[in-house]
C-alpha atoms as a PDB file:
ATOM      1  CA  UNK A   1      14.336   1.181  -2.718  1.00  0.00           C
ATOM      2  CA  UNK A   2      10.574   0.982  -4.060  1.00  0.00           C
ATOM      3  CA  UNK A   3      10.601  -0.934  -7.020  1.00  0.00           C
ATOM      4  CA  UNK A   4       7.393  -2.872  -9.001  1.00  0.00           C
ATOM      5  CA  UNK A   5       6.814  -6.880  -7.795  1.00  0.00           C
ATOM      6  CA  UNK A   6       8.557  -9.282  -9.955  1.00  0.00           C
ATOM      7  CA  UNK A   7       7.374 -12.893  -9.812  1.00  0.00           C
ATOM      8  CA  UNK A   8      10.679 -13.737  -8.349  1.00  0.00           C
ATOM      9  CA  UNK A   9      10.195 -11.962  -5.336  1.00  0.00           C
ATOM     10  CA  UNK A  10       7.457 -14.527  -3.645  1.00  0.00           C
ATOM     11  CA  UNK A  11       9.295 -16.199  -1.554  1.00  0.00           C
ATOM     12  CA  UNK A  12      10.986 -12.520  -0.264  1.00  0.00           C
ATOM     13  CA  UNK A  13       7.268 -11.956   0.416  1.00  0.00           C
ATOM     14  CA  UNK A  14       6.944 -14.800   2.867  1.00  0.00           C
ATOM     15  CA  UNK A  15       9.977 -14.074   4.326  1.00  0.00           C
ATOM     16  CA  UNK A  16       8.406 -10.589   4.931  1.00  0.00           C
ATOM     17  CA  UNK A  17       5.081 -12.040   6.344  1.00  0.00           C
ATOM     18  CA  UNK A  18       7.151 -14.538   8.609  1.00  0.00           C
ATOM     19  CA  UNK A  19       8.829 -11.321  10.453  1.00  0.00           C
ATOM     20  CA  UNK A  20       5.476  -9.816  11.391  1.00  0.00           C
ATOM     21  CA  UNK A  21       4.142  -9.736  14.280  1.00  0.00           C
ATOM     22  CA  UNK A  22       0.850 -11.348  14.725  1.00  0.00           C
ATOM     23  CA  UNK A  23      -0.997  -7.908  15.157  1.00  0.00           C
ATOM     24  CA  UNK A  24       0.848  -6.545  11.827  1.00  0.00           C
ATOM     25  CA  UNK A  25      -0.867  -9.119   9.635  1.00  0.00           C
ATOM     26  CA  UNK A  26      -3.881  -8.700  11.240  1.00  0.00           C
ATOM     27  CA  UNK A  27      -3.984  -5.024  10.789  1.00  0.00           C
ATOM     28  CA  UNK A  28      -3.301  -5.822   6.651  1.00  0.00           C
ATOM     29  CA  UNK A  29      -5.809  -9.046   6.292  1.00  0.00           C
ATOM     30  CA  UNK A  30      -8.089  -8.195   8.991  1.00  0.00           C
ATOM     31  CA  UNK A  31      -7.634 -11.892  10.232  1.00  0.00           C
ATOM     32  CA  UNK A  32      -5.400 -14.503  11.287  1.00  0.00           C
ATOM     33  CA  UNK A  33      -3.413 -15.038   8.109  1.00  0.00           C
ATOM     34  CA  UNK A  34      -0.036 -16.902   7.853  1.00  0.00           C
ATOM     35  CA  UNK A  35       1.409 -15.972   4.215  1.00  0.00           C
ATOM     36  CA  UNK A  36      -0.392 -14.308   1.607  1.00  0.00           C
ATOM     37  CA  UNK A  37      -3.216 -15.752  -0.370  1.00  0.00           C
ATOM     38  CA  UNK A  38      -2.014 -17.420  -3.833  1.00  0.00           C
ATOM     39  CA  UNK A  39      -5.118 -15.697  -5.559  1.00  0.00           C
ATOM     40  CA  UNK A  40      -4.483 -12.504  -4.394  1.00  0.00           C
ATOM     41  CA  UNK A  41      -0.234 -13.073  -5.279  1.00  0.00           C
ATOM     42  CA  UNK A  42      -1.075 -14.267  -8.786  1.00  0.00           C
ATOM     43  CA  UNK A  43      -3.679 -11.027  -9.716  1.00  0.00           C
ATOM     44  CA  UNK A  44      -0.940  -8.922  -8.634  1.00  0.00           C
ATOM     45  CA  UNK A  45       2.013 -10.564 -10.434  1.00  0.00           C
ATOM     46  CA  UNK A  46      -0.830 -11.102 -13.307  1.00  0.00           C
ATOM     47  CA  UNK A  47      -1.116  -6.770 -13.963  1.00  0.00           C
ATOM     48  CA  UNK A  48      -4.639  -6.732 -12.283  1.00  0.00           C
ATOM     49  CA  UNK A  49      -3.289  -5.072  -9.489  1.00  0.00           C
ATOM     50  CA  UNK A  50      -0.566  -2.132  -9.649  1.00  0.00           C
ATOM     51  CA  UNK A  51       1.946  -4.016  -6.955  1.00  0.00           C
ATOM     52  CA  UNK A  52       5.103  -2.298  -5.702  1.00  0.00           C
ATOM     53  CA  UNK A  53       8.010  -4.051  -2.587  1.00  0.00           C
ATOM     54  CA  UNK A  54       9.995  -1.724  -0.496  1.00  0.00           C
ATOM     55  CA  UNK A  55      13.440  -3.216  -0.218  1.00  0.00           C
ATOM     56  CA  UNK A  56      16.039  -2.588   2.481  1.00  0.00           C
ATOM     57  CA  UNK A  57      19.291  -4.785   2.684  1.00  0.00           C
ATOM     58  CA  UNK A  58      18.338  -7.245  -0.371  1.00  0.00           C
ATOM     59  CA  UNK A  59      15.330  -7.728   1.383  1.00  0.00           C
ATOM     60  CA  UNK A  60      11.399  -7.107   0.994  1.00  0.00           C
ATOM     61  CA  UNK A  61      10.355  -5.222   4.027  1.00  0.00           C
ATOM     62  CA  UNK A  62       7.039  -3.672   2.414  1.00  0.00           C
ATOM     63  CA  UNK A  63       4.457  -4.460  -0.011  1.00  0.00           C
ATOM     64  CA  UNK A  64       1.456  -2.347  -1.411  1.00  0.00           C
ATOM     65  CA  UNK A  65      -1.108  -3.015  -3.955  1.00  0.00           C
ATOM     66  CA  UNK A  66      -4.085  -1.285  -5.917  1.00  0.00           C
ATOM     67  CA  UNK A  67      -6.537  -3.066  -7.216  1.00  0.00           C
ATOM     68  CA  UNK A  68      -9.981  -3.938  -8.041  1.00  0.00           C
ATOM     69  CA  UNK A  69     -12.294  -4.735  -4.779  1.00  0.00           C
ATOM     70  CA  UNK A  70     -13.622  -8.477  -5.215  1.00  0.00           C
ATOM     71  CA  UNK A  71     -17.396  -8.306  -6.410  1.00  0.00           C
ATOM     72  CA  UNK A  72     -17.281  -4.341  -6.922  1.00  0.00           C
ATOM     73  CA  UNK A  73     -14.752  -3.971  -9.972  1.00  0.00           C
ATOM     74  CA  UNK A  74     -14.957  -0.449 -10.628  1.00  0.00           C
ATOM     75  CA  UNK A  75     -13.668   0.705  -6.863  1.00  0.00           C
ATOM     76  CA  UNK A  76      -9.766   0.160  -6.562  1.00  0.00           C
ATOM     77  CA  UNK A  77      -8.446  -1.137  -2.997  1.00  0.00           C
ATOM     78  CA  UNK A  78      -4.956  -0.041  -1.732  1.00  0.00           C
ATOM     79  CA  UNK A  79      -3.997  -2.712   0.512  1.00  0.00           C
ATOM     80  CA  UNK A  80      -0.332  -2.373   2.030  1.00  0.00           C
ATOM     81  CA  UNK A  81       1.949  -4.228   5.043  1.00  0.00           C
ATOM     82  CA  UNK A  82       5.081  -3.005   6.771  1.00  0.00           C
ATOM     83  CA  UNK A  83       7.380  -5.076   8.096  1.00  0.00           C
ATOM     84  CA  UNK A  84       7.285  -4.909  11.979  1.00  0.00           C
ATOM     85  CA  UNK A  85      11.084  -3.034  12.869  1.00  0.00           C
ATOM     86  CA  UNK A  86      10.168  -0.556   9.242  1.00  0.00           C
ATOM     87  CA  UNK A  87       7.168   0.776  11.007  1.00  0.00           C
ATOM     88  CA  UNK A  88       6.977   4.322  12.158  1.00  0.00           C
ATOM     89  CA  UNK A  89       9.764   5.462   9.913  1.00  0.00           C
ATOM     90  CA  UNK A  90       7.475   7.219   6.914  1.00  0.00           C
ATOM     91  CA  UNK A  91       8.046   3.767   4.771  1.00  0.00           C
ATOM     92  CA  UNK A  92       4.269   2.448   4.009  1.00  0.00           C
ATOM     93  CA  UNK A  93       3.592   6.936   3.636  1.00  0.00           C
ATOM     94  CA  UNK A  94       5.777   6.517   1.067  1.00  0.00           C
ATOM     95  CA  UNK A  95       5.436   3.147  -0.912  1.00  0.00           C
ATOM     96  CA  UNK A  96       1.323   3.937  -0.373  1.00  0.00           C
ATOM     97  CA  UNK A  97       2.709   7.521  -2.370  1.00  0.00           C
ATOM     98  CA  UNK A  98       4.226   5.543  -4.571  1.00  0.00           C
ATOM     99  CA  UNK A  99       1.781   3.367  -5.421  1.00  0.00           C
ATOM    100  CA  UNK A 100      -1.384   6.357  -6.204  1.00  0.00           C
ATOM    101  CA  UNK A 101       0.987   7.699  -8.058  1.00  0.00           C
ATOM    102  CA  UNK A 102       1.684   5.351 -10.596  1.00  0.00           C
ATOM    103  CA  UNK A 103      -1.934   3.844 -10.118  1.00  0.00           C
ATOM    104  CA  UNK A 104      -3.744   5.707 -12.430  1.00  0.00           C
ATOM    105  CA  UNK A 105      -6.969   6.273  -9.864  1.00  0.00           C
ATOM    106  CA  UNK A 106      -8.823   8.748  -8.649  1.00  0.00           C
ATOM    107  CA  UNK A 107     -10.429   7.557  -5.760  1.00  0.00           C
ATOM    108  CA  UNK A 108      -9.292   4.539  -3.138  1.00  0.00           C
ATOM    109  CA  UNK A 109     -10.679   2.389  -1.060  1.00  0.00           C
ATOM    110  CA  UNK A 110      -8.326   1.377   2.164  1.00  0.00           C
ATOM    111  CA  UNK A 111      -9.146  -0.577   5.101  1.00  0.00           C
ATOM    112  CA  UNK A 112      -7.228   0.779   8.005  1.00  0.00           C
ATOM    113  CA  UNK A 113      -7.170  -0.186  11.448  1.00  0.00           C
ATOM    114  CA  UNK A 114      -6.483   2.306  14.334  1.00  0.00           C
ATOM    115  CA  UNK A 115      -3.072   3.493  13.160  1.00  0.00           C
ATOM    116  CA  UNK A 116      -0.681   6.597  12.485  1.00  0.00           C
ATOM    117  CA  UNK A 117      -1.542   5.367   8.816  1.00  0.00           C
ATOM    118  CA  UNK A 118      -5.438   6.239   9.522  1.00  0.00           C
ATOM    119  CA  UNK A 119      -4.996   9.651  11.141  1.00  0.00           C
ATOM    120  CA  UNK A 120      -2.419  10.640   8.408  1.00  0.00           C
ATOM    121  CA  UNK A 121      -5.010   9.465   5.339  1.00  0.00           C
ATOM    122  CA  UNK A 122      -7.599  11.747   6.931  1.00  0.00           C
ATOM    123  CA  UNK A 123      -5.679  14.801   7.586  1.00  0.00           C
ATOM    124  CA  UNK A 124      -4.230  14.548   3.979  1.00  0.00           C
ATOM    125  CA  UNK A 125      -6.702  13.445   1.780  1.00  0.00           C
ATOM    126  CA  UNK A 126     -10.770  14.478   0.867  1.00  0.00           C
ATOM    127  CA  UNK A 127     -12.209  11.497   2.313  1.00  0.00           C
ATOM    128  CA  UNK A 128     -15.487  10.842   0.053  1.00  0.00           C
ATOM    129  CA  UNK A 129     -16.916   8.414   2.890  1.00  0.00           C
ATOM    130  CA  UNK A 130     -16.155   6.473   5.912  1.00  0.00           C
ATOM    131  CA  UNK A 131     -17.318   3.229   7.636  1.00  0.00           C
ATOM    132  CA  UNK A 132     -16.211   2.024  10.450  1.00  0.00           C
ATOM    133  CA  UNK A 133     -16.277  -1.293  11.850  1.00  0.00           C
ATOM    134  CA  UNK A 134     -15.141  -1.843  15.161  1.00  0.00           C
ATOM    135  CA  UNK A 135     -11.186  -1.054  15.476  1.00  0.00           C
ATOM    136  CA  UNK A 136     -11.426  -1.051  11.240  1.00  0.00           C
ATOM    137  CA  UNK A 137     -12.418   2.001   9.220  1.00  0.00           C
ATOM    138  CA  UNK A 138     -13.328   1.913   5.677  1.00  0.00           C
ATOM    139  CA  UNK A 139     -12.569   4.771   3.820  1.00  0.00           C
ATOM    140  CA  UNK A 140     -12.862   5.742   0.421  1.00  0.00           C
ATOM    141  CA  UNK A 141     -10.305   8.445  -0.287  1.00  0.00           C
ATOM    142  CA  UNK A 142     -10.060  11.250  -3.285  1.00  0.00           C
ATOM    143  CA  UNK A 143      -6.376  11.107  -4.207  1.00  0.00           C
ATOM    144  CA  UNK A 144      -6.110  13.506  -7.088  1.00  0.00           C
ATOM    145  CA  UNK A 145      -5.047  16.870  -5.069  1.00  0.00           C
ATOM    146  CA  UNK A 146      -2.153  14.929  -3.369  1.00  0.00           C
ATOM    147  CA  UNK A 147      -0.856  12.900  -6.331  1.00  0.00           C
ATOM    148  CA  UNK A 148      -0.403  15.977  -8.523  1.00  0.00           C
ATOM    149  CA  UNK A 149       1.094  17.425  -5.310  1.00  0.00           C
ATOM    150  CA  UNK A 150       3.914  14.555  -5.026  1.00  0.00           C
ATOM    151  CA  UNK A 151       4.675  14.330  -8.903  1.00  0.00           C
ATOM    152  CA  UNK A 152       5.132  18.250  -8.529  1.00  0.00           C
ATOM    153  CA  UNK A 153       7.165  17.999  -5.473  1.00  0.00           C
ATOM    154  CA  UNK A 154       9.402  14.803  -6.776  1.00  0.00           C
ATOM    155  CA  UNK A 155       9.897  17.058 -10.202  1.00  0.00           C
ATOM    156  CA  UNK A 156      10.672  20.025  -8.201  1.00  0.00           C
ATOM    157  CA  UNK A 157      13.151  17.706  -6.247  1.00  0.00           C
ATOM    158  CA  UNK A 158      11.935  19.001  -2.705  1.00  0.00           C
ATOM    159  CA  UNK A 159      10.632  15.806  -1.394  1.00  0.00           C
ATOM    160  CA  UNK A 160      10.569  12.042  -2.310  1.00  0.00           C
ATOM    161  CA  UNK A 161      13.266  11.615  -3.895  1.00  0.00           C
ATOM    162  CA  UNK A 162      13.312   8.093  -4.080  1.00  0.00           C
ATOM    163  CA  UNK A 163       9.929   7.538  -5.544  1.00  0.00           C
ATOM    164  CA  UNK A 164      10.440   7.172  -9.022  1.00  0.00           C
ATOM    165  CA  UNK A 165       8.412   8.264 -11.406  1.00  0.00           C
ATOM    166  CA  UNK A 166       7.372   4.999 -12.916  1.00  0.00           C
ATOM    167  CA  UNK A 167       7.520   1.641 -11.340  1.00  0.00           C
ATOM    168  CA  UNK A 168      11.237  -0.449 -12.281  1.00  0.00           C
END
Protein backbone atom coordinates (compact mmCIF):
# COMPACT_ATOMS: atom_id res chain seq x y z
CA UNK A 1 0.00 0.00 0.00
CA UNK A 2 1.32 3.68 -0.84
CA UNK A 3 0.12 5.84 1.67
CA UNK A 4 1.46 9.72 2.76
CA UNK A 5 4.41 9.72 5.79
CA UNK A 6 2.99 10.13 9.15
CA UNK A 7 5.37 11.25 11.89
CA UNK A 8 4.86 7.93 13.46
CA UNK A 9 6.42 6.08 10.89
CA UNK A 10 10.30 7.20 11.71
CA UNK A 11 11.43 4.61 13.31
CA UNK A 12 9.71 2.14 10.30
CA UNK A 13 12.05 4.35 8.25
CA UNK A 14 15.19 3.22 10.01
CA UNK A 15 14.13 -0.06 10.08
CA UNK A 16 13.90 0.34 6.24
CA UNK A 17 17.42 1.97 5.93
CA UNK A 18 18.91 -0.83 8.30
CA UNK A 19 17.78 -3.62 5.55
CA UNK A 20 19.68 -1.94 2.73
CA UNK A 21 22.40 -2.92 1.39
CA UNK A 22 25.31 -0.65 1.49
CA UNK A 23 25.13 0.08 -2.36
CA UNK A 24 21.18 0.84 -2.00
CA UNK A 25 21.80 3.82 0.25
CA UNK A 26 24.44 4.91 -1.66
CA UNK A 27 22.56 4.93 -4.85
CA UNK A 28 19.67 7.29 -2.77
CA UNK A 29 22.30 9.69 -0.72
CA UNK A 30 25.08 9.46 -3.04
CA UNK A 31 27.32 8.65 0.08
CA UNK A 32 27.93 6.56 2.94
CA UNK A 33 24.84 7.29 5.00
CA UNK A 34 23.56 5.17 7.97
CA UNK A 35 19.81 6.48 8.65
CA UNK A 36 18.31 9.39 7.22
CA UNK A 37 19.21 12.93 8.00
CA UNK A 38 16.88 14.55 10.86
CA UNK A 39 16.71 17.82 8.65
CA UNK A 40 15.73 16.25 5.73
CA UNK A 41 12.93 13.79 8.03
CA UNK A 42 11.53 16.89 9.73
CA UNK A 43 10.95 19.10 6.15
CA UNK A 44 9.18 16.16 4.98
CA UNK A 45 6.98 15.37 8.02
CA UNK A 46 6.88 19.44 8.23
CA UNK A 47 4.66 19.67 4.44
CA UNK A 48 7.82 21.12 2.66
CA UNK A 49 8.23 18.08 0.93
CA UNK A 50 5.25 15.91 -0.65
CA UNK A 51 6.50 12.44 1.22
CA UNK A 52 4.79 9.11 0.51
CA UNK A 53 6.05 5.06 2.30
CA UNK A 54 5.31 1.97 0.39
CA UNK A 55 4.19 -0.60 2.91
CA UNK A 56 4.28 -4.38 2.58
CA UNK A 57 3.53 -6.69 5.67
CA UNK A 58 3.07 -3.69 8.34
CA UNK A 59 6.22 -2.62 7.19
CA UNK A 60 7.93 0.46 5.30
CA UNK A 61 9.77 -1.00 2.42
CA UNK A 62 9.87 2.36 0.26
CA UNK A 63 10.04 5.97 0.67
CA UNK A 64 9.85 8.90 -1.94
CA UNK A 65 9.87 12.56 -1.60
CA UNK A 66 9.46 15.89 -3.70
CA UNK A 67 10.76 18.74 -2.67
CA UNK A 68 12.56 21.90 -2.93
CA UNK A 69 16.48 21.48 -3.95
CA UNK A 70 18.61 23.11 -0.99
CA UNK A 71 19.87 26.66 -2.20
CA UNK A 72 17.69 26.53 -5.55
CA UNK A 73 13.98 26.70 -4.13
CA UNK A 74 12.08 26.95 -7.16
CA UNK A 75 13.41 23.35 -8.73
CA UNK A 76 11.63 20.35 -6.90
CA UNK A 77 13.90 17.10 -6.22
CA UNK A 78 12.28 13.59 -6.26
CA UNK A 79 14.46 11.63 -4.13
CA UNK A 80 13.26 7.90 -3.50
CA UNK A 81 14.85 4.38 -1.83
CA UNK A 82 13.70 0.80 -2.23
CA UNK A 83 14.21 -1.58 0.10
CA UNK A 84 16.86 -4.14 -1.14
CA UNK A 85 14.46 -7.71 -1.65
CA UNK A 86 11.39 -4.83 -3.21
CA UNK A 87 13.73 -3.95 -5.98
CA UNK A 88 13.05 -4.94 -9.51
CA UNK A 89 9.41 -5.58 -8.90
CA UNK A 90 7.87 -2.05 -10.49
CA UNK A 91 7.61 -0.69 -6.63
CA UNK A 92 9.84 2.72 -6.64
CA UNK A 93 7.97 3.03 -10.78
CA UNK A 94 5.14 3.20 -8.91
CA UNK A 95 5.47 5.11 -5.50
CA UNK A 96 7.85 7.68 -7.86
CA UNK A 97 4.08 7.66 -10.00
CA UNK A 98 2.58 8.23 -7.09
CA UNK A 99 4.37 10.81 -5.82
CA UNK A 100 4.31 13.36 -9.44
CA UNK A 101 1.08 12.74 -9.26
CA UNK A 102 -0.02 14.17 -6.23
CA UNK A 103 3.05 16.64 -6.34
CA UNK A 104 1.67 19.35 -8.04
CA UNK A 105 5.03 19.92 -10.42
CA UNK A 106 5.83 20.22 -13.63
CA UNK A 107 9.27 19.57 -13.94
CA UNK A 108 11.76 17.27 -11.55
CA UNK A 109 14.94 17.09 -10.70
CA UNK A 110 16.26 13.29 -9.81
CA UNK A 111 19.62 12.11 -9.16
CA UNK A 112 19.92 8.61 -10.45
CA UNK A 113 22.68 6.35 -10.50
CA UNK A 114 23.17 3.66 -13.25
CA UNK A 115 19.87 1.83 -12.73
CA UNK A 116 16.66 0.23 -14.44
CA UNK A 117 15.17 3.45 -12.67
CA UNK A 118 17.51 5.75 -15.06
CA UNK A 119 16.85 4.00 -18.38
CA UNK A 120 13.05 3.86 -17.57
CA UNK A 121 12.95 7.94 -16.65
CA UNK A 122 14.51 8.54 -20.06
CA UNK A 123 12.50 6.39 -22.25
CA UNK A 124 9.30 7.78 -20.52
CA UNK A 125 9.70 11.18 -19.85
CA UNK A 126 10.94 14.68 -22.02
CA UNK A 127 14.09 15.05 -20.28
CA UNK A 128 14.70 19.04 -20.29
CA UNK A 129 18.56 18.41 -19.42
CA UNK A 130 21.06 16.01 -18.23
CA UNK A 131 24.36 16.01 -16.24
CA UNK A 132 26.20 13.43 -15.52
CA UNK A 133 28.67 12.85 -12.97
CA UNK A 134 30.54 9.85 -12.95
CA UNK A 135 28.14 6.66 -12.29
CA UNK A 136 25.36 9.69 -11.24
CA UNK A 137 23.19 11.48 -13.77
CA UNK A 138 21.31 14.54 -13.07
CA UNK A 139 18.32 14.96 -14.84
CA UNK A 140 15.72 17.37 -14.89
CA UNK A 141 12.57 15.70 -16.17
CA UNK A 142 9.11 17.27 -17.76
CA UNK A 143 6.43 15.21 -16.04
CA UNK A 144 3.23 16.72 -17.29
CA UNK A 145 2.51 14.25 -20.44
CA UNK A 146 2.89 11.18 -18.11
CA UNK A 147 1.01 12.42 -15.03
CA UNK A 148 -2.13 13.26 -17.01
CA UNK A 149 -1.42 9.86 -18.62
CA UNK A 150 -1.56 7.88 -15.11
CA UNK A 151 -4.57 9.96 -13.58
CA UNK A 152 -6.32 8.99 -17.00
CA UNK A 153 -5.27 5.47 -16.86
CA UNK A 154 -6.03 5.02 -12.84
CA UNK A 155 -9.67 6.74 -13.74
CA UNK A 156 -10.06 4.54 -16.64
CA UNK A 157 -9.10 1.63 -14.19
CA UNK A 158 -6.54 0.01 -16.75
CA UNK A 159 -3.47 0.39 -14.74
CA UNK A 160 -2.39 1.42 -11.16
CA UNK A 161 -4.84 0.56 -9.36
CA UNK A 162 -3.43 0.99 -6.16
CA UNK A 163 -2.25 4.51 -6.51
CA UNK A 164 -4.77 6.52 -5.06
CA UNK A 165 -5.73 9.50 -6.13
CA UNK A 166 -4.72 11.60 -3.20
CA UNK A 167 -2.23 10.76 -0.58
CA UNK A 168 -4.08 8.87 2.90
Amino acid sequence: MIRALRAGDVDALARMLSRCSPRTRYQRFHGNVARFPPAYLRRCLAGEHVALVAEADGEVVAFASVGPVFGEPSVPEVATIVEDRWQSKGLGRELVSALLANAGVTVVRMAVCRTSLLGYLTRTLPVVSAQHHGCDTTLDLDVRSAIEQWRQLRDDGRERPEVPPQPR
